[in-house]
C-alpha atoms as a PDB file:
ATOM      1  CA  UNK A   1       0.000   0.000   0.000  1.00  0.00           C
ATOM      2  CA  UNK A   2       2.576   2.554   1.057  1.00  0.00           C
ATOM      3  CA  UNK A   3       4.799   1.294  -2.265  1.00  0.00           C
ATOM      4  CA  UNK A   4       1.900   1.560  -4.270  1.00  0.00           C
ATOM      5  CA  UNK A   5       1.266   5.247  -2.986  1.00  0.00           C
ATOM      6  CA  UNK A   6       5.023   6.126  -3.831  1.00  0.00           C
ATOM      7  CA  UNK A   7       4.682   4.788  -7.198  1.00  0.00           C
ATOM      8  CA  UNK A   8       1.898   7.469  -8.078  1.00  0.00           C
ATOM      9  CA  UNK A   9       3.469  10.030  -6.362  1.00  0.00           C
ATOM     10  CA  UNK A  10       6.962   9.013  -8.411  1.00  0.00           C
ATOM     11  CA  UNK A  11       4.629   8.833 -11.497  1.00  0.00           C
ATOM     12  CA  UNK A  12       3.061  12.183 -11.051  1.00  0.00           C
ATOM     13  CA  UNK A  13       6.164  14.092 -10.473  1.00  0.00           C
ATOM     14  CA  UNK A  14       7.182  12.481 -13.306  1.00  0.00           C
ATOM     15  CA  UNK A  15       4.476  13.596 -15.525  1.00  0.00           C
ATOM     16  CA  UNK A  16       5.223  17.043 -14.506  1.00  0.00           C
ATOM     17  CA  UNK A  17       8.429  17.058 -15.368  1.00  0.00           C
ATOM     18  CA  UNK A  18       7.991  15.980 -18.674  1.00  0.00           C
ATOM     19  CA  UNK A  19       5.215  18.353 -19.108  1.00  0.00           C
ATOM     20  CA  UNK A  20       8.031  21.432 -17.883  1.00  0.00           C
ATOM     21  CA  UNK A  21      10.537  19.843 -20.106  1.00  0.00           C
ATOM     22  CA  UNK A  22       7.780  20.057 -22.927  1.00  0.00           C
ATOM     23  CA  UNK A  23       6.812  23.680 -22.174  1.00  0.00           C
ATOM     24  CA  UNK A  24      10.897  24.517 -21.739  1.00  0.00           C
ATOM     25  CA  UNK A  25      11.201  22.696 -25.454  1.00  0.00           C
ATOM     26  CA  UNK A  26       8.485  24.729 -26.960  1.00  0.00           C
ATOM     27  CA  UNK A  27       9.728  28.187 -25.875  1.00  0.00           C
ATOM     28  CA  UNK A  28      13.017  26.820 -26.669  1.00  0.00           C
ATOM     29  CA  UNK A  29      12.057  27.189 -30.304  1.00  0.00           C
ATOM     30  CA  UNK A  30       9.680  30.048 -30.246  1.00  0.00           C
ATOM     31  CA  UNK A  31      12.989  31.789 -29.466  1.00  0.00           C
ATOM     32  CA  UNK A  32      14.712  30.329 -32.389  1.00  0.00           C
ATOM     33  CA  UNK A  33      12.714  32.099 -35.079  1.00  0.00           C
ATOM     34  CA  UNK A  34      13.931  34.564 -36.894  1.00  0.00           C
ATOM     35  CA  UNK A  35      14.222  37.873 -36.226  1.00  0.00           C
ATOM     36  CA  UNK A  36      12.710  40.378 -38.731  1.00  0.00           C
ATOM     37  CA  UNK A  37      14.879  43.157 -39.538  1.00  0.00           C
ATOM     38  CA  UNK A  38      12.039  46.233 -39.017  1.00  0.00           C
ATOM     39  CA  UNK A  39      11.007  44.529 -35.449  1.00  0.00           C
ATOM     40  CA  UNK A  40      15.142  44.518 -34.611  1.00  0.00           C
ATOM     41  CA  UNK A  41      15.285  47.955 -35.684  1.00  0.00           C
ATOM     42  CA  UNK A  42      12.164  49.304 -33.653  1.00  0.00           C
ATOM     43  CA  UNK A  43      13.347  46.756 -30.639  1.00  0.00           C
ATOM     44  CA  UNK A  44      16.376  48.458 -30.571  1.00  0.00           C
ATOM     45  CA  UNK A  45      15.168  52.142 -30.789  1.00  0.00           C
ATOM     46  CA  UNK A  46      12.812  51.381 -27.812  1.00  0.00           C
ATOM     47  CA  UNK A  47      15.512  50.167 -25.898  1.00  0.00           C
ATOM     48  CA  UNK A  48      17.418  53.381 -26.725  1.00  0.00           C
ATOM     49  CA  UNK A  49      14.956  55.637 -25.892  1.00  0.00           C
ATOM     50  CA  UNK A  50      14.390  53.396 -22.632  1.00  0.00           C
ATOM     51  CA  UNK A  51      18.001  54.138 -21.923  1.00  0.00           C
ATOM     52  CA  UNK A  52      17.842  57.880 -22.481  1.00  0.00           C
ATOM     53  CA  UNK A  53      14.995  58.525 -20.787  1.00  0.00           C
ATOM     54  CA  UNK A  54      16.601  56.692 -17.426  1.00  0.00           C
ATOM     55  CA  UNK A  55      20.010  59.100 -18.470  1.00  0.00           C
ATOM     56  CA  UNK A  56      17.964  62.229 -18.433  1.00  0.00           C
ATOM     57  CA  UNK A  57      16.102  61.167 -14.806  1.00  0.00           C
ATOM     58  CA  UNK A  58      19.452  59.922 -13.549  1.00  0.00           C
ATOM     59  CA  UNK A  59      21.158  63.327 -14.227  1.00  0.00           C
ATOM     60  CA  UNK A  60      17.836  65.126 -12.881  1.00  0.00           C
ATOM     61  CA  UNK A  61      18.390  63.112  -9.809  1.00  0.00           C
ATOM     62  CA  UNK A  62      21.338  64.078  -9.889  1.00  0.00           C
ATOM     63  CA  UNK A  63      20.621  67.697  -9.877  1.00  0.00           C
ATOM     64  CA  UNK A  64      18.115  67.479  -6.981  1.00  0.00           C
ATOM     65  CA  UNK A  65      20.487  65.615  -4.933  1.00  0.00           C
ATOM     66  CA  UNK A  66      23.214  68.466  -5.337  1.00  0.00           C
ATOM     67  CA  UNK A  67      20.125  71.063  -4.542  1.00  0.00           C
ATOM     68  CA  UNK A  68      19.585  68.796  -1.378  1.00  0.00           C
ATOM     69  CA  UNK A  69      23.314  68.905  -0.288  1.00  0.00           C
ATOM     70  CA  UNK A  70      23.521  72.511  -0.757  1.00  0.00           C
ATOM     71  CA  UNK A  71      20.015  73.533   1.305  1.00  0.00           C
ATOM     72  CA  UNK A  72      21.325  71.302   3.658  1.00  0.00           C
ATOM     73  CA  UNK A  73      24.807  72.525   4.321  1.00  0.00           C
ATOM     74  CA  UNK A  74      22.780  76.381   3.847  1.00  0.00           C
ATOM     75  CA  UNK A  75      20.786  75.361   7.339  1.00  0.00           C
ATOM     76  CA  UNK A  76      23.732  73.788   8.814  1.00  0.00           C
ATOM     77  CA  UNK A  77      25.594  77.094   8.219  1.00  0.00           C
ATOM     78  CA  UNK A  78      22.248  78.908   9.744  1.00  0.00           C
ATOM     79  CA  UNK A  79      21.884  76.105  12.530  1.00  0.00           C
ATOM     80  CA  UNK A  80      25.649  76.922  13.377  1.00  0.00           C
ATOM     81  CA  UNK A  81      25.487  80.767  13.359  1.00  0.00           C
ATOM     82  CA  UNK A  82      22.594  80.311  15.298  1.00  0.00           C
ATOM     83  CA  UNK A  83      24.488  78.212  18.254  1.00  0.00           C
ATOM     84  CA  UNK A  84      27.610  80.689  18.177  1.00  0.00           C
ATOM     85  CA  UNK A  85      25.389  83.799  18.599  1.00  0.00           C
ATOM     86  CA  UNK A  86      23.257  82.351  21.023  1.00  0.00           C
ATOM     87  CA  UNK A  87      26.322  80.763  23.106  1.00  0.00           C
ATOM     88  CA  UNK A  88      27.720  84.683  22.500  1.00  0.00           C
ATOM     89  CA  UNK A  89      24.593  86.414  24.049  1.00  0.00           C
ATOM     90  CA  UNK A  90      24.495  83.823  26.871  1.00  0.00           C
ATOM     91  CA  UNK A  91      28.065  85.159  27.891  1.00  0.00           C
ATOM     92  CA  UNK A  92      27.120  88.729  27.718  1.00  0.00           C
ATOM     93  CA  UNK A  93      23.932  87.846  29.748  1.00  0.00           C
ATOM     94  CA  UNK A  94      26.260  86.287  32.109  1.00  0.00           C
ATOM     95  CA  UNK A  95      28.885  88.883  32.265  1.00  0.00           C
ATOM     96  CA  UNK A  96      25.866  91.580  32.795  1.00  0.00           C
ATOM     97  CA  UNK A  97      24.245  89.740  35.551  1.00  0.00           C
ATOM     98  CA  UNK A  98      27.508  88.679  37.664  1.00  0.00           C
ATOM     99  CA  UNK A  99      29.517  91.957  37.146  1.00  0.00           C
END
């Protein structure tokens, strides 16, 4: 009973296989046919504008990142002057209250 149960399961798997292997064959060939000149050409210029288009938002990207950087080194700058003149008025607070 238990053999005969590993024999279907054995036979099924089997079947499978040989059903992927069919499928595997079959696209196999559909990728052997030949390629029309006209659909290589028009491939190929959508796969070149494809690539230019990703050039163009890479360098705008690129851009906006450098923007980024800059705003943020701007506030840092701000942020810092702000620390130095408030560390500055806390001293001549200081020196007005204790002398």
């Amino acid at each position: 009973e238990v053999a005969e149960g590993e024999a279907v399961a054995m036979a099924e798997r089997e079947a499978q296989w040989e059903e992927q292997r069919q499928q595997k064959k079959s696209r196999t060939c559909a990728t052997k046919q030949p390629v029309e000149p006209r659909a290589l050409a028009r491939a190929f210029d959508a796969l070149k504008n494809q690539v230019d288009a990703l050039k163009e938002e890479n360098r705008q990207l690129r851009q906006e990142n450098r923007d980024r950087d800059r705003e943020i080194a701007d506030q840092r700058d701000r942020f810092e002057n702000l620390v130095a003149r408030t560390e500055a008025l806390q001293r001549e607070r200081d020196t007005l209250l204790y002398n």
